[in-house]
Protein backbone atom coordinates (compact mmCIF):
# COMPACT_ATOMS: atom_id res chain seq x y z
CA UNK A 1 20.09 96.21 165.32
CA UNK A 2 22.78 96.10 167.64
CA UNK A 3 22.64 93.53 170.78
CA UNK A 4 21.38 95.61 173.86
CA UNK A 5 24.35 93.88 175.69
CA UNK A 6 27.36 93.73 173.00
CA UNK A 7 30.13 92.54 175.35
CA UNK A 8 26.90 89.25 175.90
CA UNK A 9 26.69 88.91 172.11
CA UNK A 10 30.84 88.92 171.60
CA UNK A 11 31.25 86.19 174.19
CA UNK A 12 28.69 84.34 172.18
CA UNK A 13 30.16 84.68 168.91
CA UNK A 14 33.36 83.48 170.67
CA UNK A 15 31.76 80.75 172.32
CA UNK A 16 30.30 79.39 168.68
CA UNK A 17 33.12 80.02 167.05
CA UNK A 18 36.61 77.57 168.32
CA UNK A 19 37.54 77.29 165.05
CA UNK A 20 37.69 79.85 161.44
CA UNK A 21 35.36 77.54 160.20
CA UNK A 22 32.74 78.08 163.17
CA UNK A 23 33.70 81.55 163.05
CA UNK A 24 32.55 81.93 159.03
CA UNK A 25 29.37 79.38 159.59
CA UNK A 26 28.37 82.14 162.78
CA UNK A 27 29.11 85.29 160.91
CA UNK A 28 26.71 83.85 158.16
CA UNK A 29 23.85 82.79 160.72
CA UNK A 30 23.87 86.51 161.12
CA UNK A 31 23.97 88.20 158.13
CA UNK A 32 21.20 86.02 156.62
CA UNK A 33 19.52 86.64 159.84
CA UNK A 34 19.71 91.01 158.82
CA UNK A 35 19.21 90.44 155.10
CA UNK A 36 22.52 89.10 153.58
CA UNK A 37 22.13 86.34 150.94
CA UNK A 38 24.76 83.84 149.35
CA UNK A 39 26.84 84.78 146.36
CA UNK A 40 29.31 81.76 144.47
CA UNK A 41 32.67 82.64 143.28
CA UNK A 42 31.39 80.76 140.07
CA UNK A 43 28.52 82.29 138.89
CA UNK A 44 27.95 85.25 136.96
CA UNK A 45 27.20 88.27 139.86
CA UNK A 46 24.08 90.61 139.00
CA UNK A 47 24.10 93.22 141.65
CA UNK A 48 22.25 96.51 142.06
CA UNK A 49 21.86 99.22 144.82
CA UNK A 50 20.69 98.14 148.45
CA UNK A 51 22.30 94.34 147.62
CA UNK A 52 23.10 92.77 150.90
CA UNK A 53 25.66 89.66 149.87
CA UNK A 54 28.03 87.70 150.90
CA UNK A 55 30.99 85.32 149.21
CA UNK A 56 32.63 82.54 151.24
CA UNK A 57 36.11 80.92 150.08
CA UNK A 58 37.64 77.95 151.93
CA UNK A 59 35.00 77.72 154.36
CA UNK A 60 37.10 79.82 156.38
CA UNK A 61 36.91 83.56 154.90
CA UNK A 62 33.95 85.64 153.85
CA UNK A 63 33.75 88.66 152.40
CA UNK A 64 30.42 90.65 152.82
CA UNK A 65 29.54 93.98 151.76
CA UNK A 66 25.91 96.37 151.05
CA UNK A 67 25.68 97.69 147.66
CA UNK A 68 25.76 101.63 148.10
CA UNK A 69 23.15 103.91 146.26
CA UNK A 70 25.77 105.17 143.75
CA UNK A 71 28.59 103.39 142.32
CA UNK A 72 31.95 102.31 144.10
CA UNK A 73 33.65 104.53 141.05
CA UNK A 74 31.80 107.25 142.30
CA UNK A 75 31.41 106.63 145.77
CA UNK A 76 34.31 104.22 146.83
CA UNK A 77 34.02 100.78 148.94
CA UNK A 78 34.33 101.32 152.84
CA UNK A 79 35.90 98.47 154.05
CA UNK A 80 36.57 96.73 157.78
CA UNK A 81 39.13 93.90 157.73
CA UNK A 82 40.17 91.58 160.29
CA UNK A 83 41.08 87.91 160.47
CA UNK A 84 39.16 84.69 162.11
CA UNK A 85 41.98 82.58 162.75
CA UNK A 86 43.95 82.38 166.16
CA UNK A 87 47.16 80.83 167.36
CA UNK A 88 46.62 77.03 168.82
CA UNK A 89 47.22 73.60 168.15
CA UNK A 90 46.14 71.92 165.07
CA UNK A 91 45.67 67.85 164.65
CA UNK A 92 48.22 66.46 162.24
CA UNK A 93 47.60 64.66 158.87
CA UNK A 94 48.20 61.44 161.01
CA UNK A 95 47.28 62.10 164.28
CA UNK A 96 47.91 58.92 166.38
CA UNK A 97 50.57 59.19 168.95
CA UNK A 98 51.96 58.06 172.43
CA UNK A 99 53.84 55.12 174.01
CA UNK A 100 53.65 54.42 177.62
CA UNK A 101 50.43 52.77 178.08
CA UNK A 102 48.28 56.28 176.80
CA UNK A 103 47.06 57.15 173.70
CA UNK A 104 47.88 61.01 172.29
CA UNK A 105 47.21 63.26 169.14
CA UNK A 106 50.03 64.30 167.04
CA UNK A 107 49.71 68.15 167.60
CA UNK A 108 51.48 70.94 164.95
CA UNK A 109 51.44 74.59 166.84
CA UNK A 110 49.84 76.94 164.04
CA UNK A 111 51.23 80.58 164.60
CA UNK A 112 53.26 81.98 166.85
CA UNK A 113 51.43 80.00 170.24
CA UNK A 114 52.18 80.72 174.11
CA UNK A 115 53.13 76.81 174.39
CA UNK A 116 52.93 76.57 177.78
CA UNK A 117 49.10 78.53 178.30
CA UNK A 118 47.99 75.10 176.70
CA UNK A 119 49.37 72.83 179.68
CA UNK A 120 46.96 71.59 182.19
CA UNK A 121 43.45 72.63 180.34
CA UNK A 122 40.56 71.27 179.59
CA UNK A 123 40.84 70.59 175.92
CA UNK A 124 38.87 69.24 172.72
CA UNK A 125 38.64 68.93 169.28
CA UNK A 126 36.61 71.21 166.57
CA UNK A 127 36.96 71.82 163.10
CA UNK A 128 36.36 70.45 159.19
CA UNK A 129 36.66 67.13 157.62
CA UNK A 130 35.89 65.84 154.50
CA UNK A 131 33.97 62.96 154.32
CA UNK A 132 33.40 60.01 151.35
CA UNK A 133 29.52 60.45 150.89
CA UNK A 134 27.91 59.01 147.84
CA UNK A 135 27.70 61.83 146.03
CA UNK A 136 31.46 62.78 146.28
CA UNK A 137 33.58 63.95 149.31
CA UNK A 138 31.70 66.59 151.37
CA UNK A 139 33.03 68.85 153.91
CA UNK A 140 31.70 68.91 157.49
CA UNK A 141 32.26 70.96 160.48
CA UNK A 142 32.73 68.94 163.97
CA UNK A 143 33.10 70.29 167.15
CA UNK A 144 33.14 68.03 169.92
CA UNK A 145 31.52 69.61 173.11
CA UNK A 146 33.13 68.12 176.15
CA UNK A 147 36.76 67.62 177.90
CA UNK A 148 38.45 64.99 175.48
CA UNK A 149 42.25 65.88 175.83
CA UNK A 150 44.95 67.41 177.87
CA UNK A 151 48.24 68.34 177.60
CA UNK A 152 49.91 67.64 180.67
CA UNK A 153 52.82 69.78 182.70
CA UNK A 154 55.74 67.89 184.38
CA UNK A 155 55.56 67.62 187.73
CA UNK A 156 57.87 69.77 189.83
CA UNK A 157 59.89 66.59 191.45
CA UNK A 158 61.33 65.88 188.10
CA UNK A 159 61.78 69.38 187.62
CA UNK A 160 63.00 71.03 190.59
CA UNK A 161 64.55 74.42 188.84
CA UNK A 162 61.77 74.64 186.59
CA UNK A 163 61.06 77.93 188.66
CA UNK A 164 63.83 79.38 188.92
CA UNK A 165 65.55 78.49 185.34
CA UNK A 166 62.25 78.77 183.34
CA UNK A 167 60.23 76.35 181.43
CA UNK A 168 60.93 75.73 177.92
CA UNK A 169 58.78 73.45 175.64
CA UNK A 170 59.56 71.57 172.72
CA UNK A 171 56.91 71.88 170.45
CA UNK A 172 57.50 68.23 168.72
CA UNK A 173 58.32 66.08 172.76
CA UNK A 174 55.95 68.30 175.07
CA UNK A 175 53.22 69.21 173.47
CA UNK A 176 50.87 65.88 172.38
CA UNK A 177 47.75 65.78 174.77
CA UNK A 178 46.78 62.51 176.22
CA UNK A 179 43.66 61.11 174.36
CA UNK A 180 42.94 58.12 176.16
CA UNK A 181 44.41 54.83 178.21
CA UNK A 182 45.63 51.99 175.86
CA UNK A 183 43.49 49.39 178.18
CA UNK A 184 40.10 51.88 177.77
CA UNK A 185 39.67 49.88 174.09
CA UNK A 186 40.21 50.92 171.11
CA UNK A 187 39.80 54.75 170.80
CA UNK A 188 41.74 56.80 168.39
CA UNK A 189 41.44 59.86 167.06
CA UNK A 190 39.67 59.13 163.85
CA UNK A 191 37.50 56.97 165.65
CA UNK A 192 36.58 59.92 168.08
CA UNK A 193 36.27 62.55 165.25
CA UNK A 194 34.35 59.92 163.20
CA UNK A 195 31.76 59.47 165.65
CA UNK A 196 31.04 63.21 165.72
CA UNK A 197 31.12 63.77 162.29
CA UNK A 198 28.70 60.75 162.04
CA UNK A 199 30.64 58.64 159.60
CA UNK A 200 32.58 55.57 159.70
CA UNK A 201 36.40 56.11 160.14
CA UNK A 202 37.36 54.83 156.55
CA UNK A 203 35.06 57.60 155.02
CA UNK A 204 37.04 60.84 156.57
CA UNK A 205 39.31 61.81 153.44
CA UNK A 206 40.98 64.88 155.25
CA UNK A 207 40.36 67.45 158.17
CA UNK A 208 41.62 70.37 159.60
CA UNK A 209 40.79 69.87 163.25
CA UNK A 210 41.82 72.40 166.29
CA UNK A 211 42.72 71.84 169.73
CA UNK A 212 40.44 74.20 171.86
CA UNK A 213 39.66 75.10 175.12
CA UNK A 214 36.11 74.32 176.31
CA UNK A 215 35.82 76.44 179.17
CA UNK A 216 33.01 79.18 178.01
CA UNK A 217 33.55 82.77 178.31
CA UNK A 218 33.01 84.73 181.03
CA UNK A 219 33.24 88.51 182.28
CA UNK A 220 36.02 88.77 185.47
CA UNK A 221 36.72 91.53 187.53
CA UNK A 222 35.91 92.75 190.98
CA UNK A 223 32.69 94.97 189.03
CA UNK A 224 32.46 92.52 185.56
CA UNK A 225 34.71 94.80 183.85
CA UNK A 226 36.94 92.32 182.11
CA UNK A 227 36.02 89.55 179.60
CA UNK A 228 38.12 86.32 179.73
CA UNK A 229 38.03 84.52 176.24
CA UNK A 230 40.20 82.53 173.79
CA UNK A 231 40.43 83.61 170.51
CA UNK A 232 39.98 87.39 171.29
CA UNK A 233 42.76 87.96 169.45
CA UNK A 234 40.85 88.46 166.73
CA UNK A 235 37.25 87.25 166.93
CA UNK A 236 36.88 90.69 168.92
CA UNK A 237 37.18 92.70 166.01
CA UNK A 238 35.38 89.91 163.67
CA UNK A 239 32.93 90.69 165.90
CA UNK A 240 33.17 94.34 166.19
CA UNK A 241 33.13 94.57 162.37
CA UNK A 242 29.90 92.30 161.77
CA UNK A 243 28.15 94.15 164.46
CA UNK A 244 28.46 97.43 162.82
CA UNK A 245 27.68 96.12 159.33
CA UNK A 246 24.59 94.79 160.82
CA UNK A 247 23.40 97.23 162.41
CA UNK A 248 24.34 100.81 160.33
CA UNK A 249 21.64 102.50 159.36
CA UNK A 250 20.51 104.06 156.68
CA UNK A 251 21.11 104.21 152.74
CA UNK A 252 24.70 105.38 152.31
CA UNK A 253 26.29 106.49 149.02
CA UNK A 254 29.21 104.24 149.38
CA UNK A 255 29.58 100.44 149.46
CA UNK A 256 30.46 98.72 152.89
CA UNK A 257 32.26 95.80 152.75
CA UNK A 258 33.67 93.20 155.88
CA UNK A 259 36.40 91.40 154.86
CA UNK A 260 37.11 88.40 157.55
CA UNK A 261 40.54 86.62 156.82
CA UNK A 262 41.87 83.59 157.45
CA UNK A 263 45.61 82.90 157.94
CA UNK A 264 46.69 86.03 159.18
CA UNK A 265 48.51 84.21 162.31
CA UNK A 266 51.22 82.57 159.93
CA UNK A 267 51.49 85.50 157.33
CA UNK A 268 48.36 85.26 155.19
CA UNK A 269 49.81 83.90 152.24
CA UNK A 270 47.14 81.33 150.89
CA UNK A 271 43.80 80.96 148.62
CA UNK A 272 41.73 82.78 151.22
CA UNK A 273 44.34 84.89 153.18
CA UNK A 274 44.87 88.64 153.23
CA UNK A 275 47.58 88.17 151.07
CA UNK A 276 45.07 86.47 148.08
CA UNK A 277 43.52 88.16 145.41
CA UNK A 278 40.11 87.40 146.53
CA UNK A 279 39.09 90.90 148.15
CA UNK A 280 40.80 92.63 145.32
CA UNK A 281 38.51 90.32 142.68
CA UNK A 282 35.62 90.33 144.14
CA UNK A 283 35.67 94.25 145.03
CA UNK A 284 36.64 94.24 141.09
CA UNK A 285 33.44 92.19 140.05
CA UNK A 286 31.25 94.76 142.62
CA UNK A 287 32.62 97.86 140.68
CA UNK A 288 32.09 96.22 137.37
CA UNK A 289 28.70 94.79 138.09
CA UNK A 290 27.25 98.55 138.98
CA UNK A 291 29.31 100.00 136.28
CA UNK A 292 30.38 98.36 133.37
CA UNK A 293 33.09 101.20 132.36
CA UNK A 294 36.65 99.68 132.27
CA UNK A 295 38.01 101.99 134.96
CA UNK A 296 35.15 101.67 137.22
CA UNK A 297 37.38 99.66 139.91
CA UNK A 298 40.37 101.46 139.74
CA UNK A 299 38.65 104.50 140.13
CA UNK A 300 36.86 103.14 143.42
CA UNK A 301 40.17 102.57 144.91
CA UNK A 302 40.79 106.19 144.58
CA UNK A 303 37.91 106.85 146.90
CA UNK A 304 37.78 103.81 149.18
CA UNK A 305 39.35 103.42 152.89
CA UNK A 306 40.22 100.07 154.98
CA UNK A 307 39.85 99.51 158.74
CA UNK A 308 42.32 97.08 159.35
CA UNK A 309 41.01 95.85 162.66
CA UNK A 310 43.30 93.50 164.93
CA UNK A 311 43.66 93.90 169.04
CA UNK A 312 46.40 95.90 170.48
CA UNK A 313 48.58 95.47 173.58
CA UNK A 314 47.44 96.85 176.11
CA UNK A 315 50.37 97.88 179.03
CA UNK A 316 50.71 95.31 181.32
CA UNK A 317 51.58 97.04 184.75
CA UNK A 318 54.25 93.58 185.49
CA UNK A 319 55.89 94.82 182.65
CA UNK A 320 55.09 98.44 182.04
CA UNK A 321 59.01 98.69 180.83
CA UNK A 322 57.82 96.99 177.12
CA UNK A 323 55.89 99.89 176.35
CA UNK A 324 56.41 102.90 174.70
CA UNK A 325 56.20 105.48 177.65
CA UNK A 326 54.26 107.65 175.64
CA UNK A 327 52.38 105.24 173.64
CA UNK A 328 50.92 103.31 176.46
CA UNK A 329 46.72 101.95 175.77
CA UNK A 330 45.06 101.01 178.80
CA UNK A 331 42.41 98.18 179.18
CA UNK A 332 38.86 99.87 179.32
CA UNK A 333 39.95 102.94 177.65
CA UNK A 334 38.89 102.94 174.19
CA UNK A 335 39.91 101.87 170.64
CA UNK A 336 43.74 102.00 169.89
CA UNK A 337 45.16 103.75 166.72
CA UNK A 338 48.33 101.43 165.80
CA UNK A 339 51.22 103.10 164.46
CA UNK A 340 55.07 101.91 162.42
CA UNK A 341 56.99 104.18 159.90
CA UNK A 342 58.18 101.03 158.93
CA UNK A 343 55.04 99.66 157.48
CA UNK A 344 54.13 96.87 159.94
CA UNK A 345 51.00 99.00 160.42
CA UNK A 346 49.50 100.68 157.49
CA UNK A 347 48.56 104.05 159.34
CA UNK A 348 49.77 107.15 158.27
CA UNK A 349 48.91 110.84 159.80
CA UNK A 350 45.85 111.31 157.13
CA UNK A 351 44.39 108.10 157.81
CA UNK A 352 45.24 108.33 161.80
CA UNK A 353 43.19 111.60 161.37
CA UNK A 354 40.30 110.44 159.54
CA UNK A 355 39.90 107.71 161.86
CA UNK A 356 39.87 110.41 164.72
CA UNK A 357 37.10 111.56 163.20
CA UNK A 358 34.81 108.86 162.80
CA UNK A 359 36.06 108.36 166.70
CA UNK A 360 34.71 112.38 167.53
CA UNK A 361 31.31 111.36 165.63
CA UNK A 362 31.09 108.24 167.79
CA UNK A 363 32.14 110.27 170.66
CA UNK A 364 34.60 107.61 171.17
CA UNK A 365 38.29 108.94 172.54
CA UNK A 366 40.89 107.14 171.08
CA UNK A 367 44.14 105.52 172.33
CA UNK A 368 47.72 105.20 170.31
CA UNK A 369 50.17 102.54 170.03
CA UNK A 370 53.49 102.40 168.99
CA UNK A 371 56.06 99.86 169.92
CA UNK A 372 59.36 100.63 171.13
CA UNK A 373 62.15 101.50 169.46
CA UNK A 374 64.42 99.10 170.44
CA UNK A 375 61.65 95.77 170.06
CA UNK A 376 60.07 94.09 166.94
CA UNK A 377 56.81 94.74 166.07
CA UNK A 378 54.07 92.12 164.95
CA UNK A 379 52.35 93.14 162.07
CA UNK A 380 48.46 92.61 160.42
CA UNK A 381 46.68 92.57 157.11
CA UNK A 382 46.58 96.36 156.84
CA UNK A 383 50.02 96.55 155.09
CA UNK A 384 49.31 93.53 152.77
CA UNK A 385 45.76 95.10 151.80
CA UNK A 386 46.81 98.45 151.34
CA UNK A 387 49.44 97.07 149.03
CA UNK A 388 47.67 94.84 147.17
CA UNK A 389 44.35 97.07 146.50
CA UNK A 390 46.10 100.72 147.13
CA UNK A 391 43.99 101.51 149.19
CA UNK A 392 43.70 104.67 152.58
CA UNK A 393 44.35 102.22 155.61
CA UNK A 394 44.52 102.44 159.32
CA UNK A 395 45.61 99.87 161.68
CA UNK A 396 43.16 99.70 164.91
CA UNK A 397 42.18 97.63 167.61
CA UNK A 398 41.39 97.02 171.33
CA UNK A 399 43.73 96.38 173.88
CA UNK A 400 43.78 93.60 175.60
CA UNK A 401 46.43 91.56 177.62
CA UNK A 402 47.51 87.46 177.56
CA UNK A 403 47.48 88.12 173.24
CA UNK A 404 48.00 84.36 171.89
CA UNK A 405 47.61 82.71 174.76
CA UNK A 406 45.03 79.80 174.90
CA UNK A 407 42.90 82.30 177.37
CA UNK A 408 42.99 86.08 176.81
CA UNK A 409 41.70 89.33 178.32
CA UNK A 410 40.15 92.41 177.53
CA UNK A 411 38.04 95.33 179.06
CA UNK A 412 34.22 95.18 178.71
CA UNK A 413 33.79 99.01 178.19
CA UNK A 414 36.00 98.50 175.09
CA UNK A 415 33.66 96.41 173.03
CA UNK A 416 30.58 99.13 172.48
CA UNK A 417 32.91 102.15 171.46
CA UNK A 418 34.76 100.33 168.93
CA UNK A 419 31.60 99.01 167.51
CA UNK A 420 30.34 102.77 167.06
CA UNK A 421 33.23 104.03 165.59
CA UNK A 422 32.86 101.71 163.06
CA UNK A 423 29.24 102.00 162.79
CA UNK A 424 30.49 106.15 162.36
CA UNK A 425 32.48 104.58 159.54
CA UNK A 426 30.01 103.05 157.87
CA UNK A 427 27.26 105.66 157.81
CA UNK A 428 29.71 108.90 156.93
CA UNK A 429 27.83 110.15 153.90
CA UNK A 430 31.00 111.71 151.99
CA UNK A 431 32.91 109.99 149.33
């Protein structure tokens, strides 16, 4: 069922979830907790109608999907993509740095960051390592649960025309938080990560550890309306898409599928990224397991469609001159349908339309976005899946303001209607 209060439950799965690998572990507490079981890359799959599974690769992307009534070569996969992994700062291989008396982590900026939203927070440290354990190296997810690092801001006396000129940040000089005090003893951060991880520093073989804030989420406004969050960009439509996989009712004839992404943020080319064969294999092994025929997964394709689901930017009335003037999505005001004839979305008008329709069943009212003509425009997995599976795609998300900034913003009355349109998605009972 779907949470009474769903902008409550996204903060939640926000707030357990600082890191892809949280975000995975989370998104698995709940689909076990509706249903889903565990399926291994390795084994042999045996799958039938009703199936509720999931596949996990990298710790940080899963793939889950509900085995329709009739085959995907009759009936088609309906898919909801987005990605778990968010702009910050990520611990180097060797992590130790400083001079000066203070101790400081070795920081790497992982996709395209707002440097200087990092300065001056309360920061800590979550993520994987692998540990030496008897039986072979293990991974294990840390997250360290109180203020353990900041990166500091100059002070204005050394920087008089910081103001007036501008700040700019060197990612390599500026960036290193302070750990700790040389005289405070010997703390370093292996020891620190050791300690939560609950090994001894000479067992931790590797990690891939985030910088995160650890100030929870909260709703803003003068009447609650707004929800400030890290990471909204895009654990709002991880969200969004697990919430109406969960909660759809009813047997459908088609098979739904979630597809949450890692490495979207710096281009989604590796093992688990949108760019990776994985969706296209394992939506291969689900047509082949419910129909042995050698064209059953190409002629799923045929009759499949893909939500790509990442946030949109919302018009920021500082700087209402960036927008489209036509094209402008307002906070509170409903899903966005994201559009470029030059392929950095994957909508088209058929898929634009569709998606208007799952929007009129919802009774949802939709937004559009298209950049202007004279900027660049970011891009998501929707191209990269529609290419690589040839597949119907639309690019859609929320607005929201502050996008890849260490704290974000959104409108509460967006997170229901997105969640039903998708839920509309899901429960369509065409081909």
């Amino acid at each position: 069922m779907t949470a009474s209060d769903p902008v409550a439950d996204l903060l939640a799965f926000i707030d357990a979830s600082p890191t892809p690998w949280h975000a995975v572990a989370e998104t698995v507490r709940r689909l076990e907790a509706v249903g889903y079981r565990a399926l291994d890359e390795r084994d042999a799959w045996s799958l039938a109608a009703g199936d509720r599974v999931y596949v996990i690769r990298g710790g940080s992307t899963v793939i889950a999907f509900e085995i329709g009534t009739e085959p995907p070569s009759e009936a088609g996969f309906r898919i909801i993509g987005a990605h778990t992994d968010s702009p910050n700062l990520r611990v180097k291989p060797r992590g130790e740095a400083g001079g000066h008396g203070v101790r400081q982590i070795a920081v790497e900026p992982y996709g395209g960051v707002l440097l200087y939203t990092w300065l001056d927070r309360d920061l800590s440290i979550a993520g994987r390592v692998v540990v030496r354990r008897e039986g072979g190296l293990e991974p294990v997810l840390i997250r360290i649960d109180r203020p353990l690092c900041r990166v500091a801001s100059l002070a204005i006396h050394l920087d008089r025309a910081v103001n007036e000129d501008g700040l700019r940040l060197n990612k390599q000089t500026h960036m290193a938080p302070h750990l700790a005090l040389e005289s405070a003893g010997d703390a370093t951060i292996v020891s620190v990560v050791a300690e939560a991880a609950g090994v001894a520093p000479s067992a931790i073989y590797g990690h891939d550890l985030c910088l995160y804030d650890v100030v929870p989420c909260a709703r803003g406004g003068a009447q609650s309306e707004l929800v400030f969050a890290p990471r909204l960009d895009n654990l709002a439509s991880c969200h969004a898409g697990l919430s109406a996989l969960s909660s759809a009712d009813g047997d459908v004839r088609s098979t739904r599928v979630v597809a949450l992404y890692d490495h979207e943020e710096v281009g989604s080319q590796s093992k688990q990224g949108a760019d990776s064969p994985f969706l296209a294999d394992v939506l291969d092994r689900v047509a082949r397991a419910v129909d042995p025929r050698a064209d059953a997964s190409q002629r799923a394709m045929t009759r499949s469609f893909l939500i790509s689901a990442d946030m949109a930017h919302a018009v920021h009335p500082n700087h209402a001159d960036r927008h489209e003037p036509t094209h402008m999505p307002r906070l509170g005001a409903g899903p966005v349908i994201k559009t470029n004839v030059n392929q950095r979305y994957a909508t088209d008008g058929e898929s634009s339309a569709r998606f208007l329709a799952w929007c009129e069943a919802a009774e949802v009212i939709p937004q559009h976005f298209v950049t202007r003509s004279d900027l660049g425009c970011g891009s998501t997995i929707g191209p990269i899946s529609a290419g690589r599976l040839g597949v119907a795609t639309v690019d859609v998300g929320n607005p929201m303001l502050s996008m890849h900034s260490c704290r974000e913003m959104a409108g509460a009355a967006d997170v229901a209607p997105m969640i039903a349109v998708m839920r509309a998605f899901y429960e369509e009972r065409g081909a």
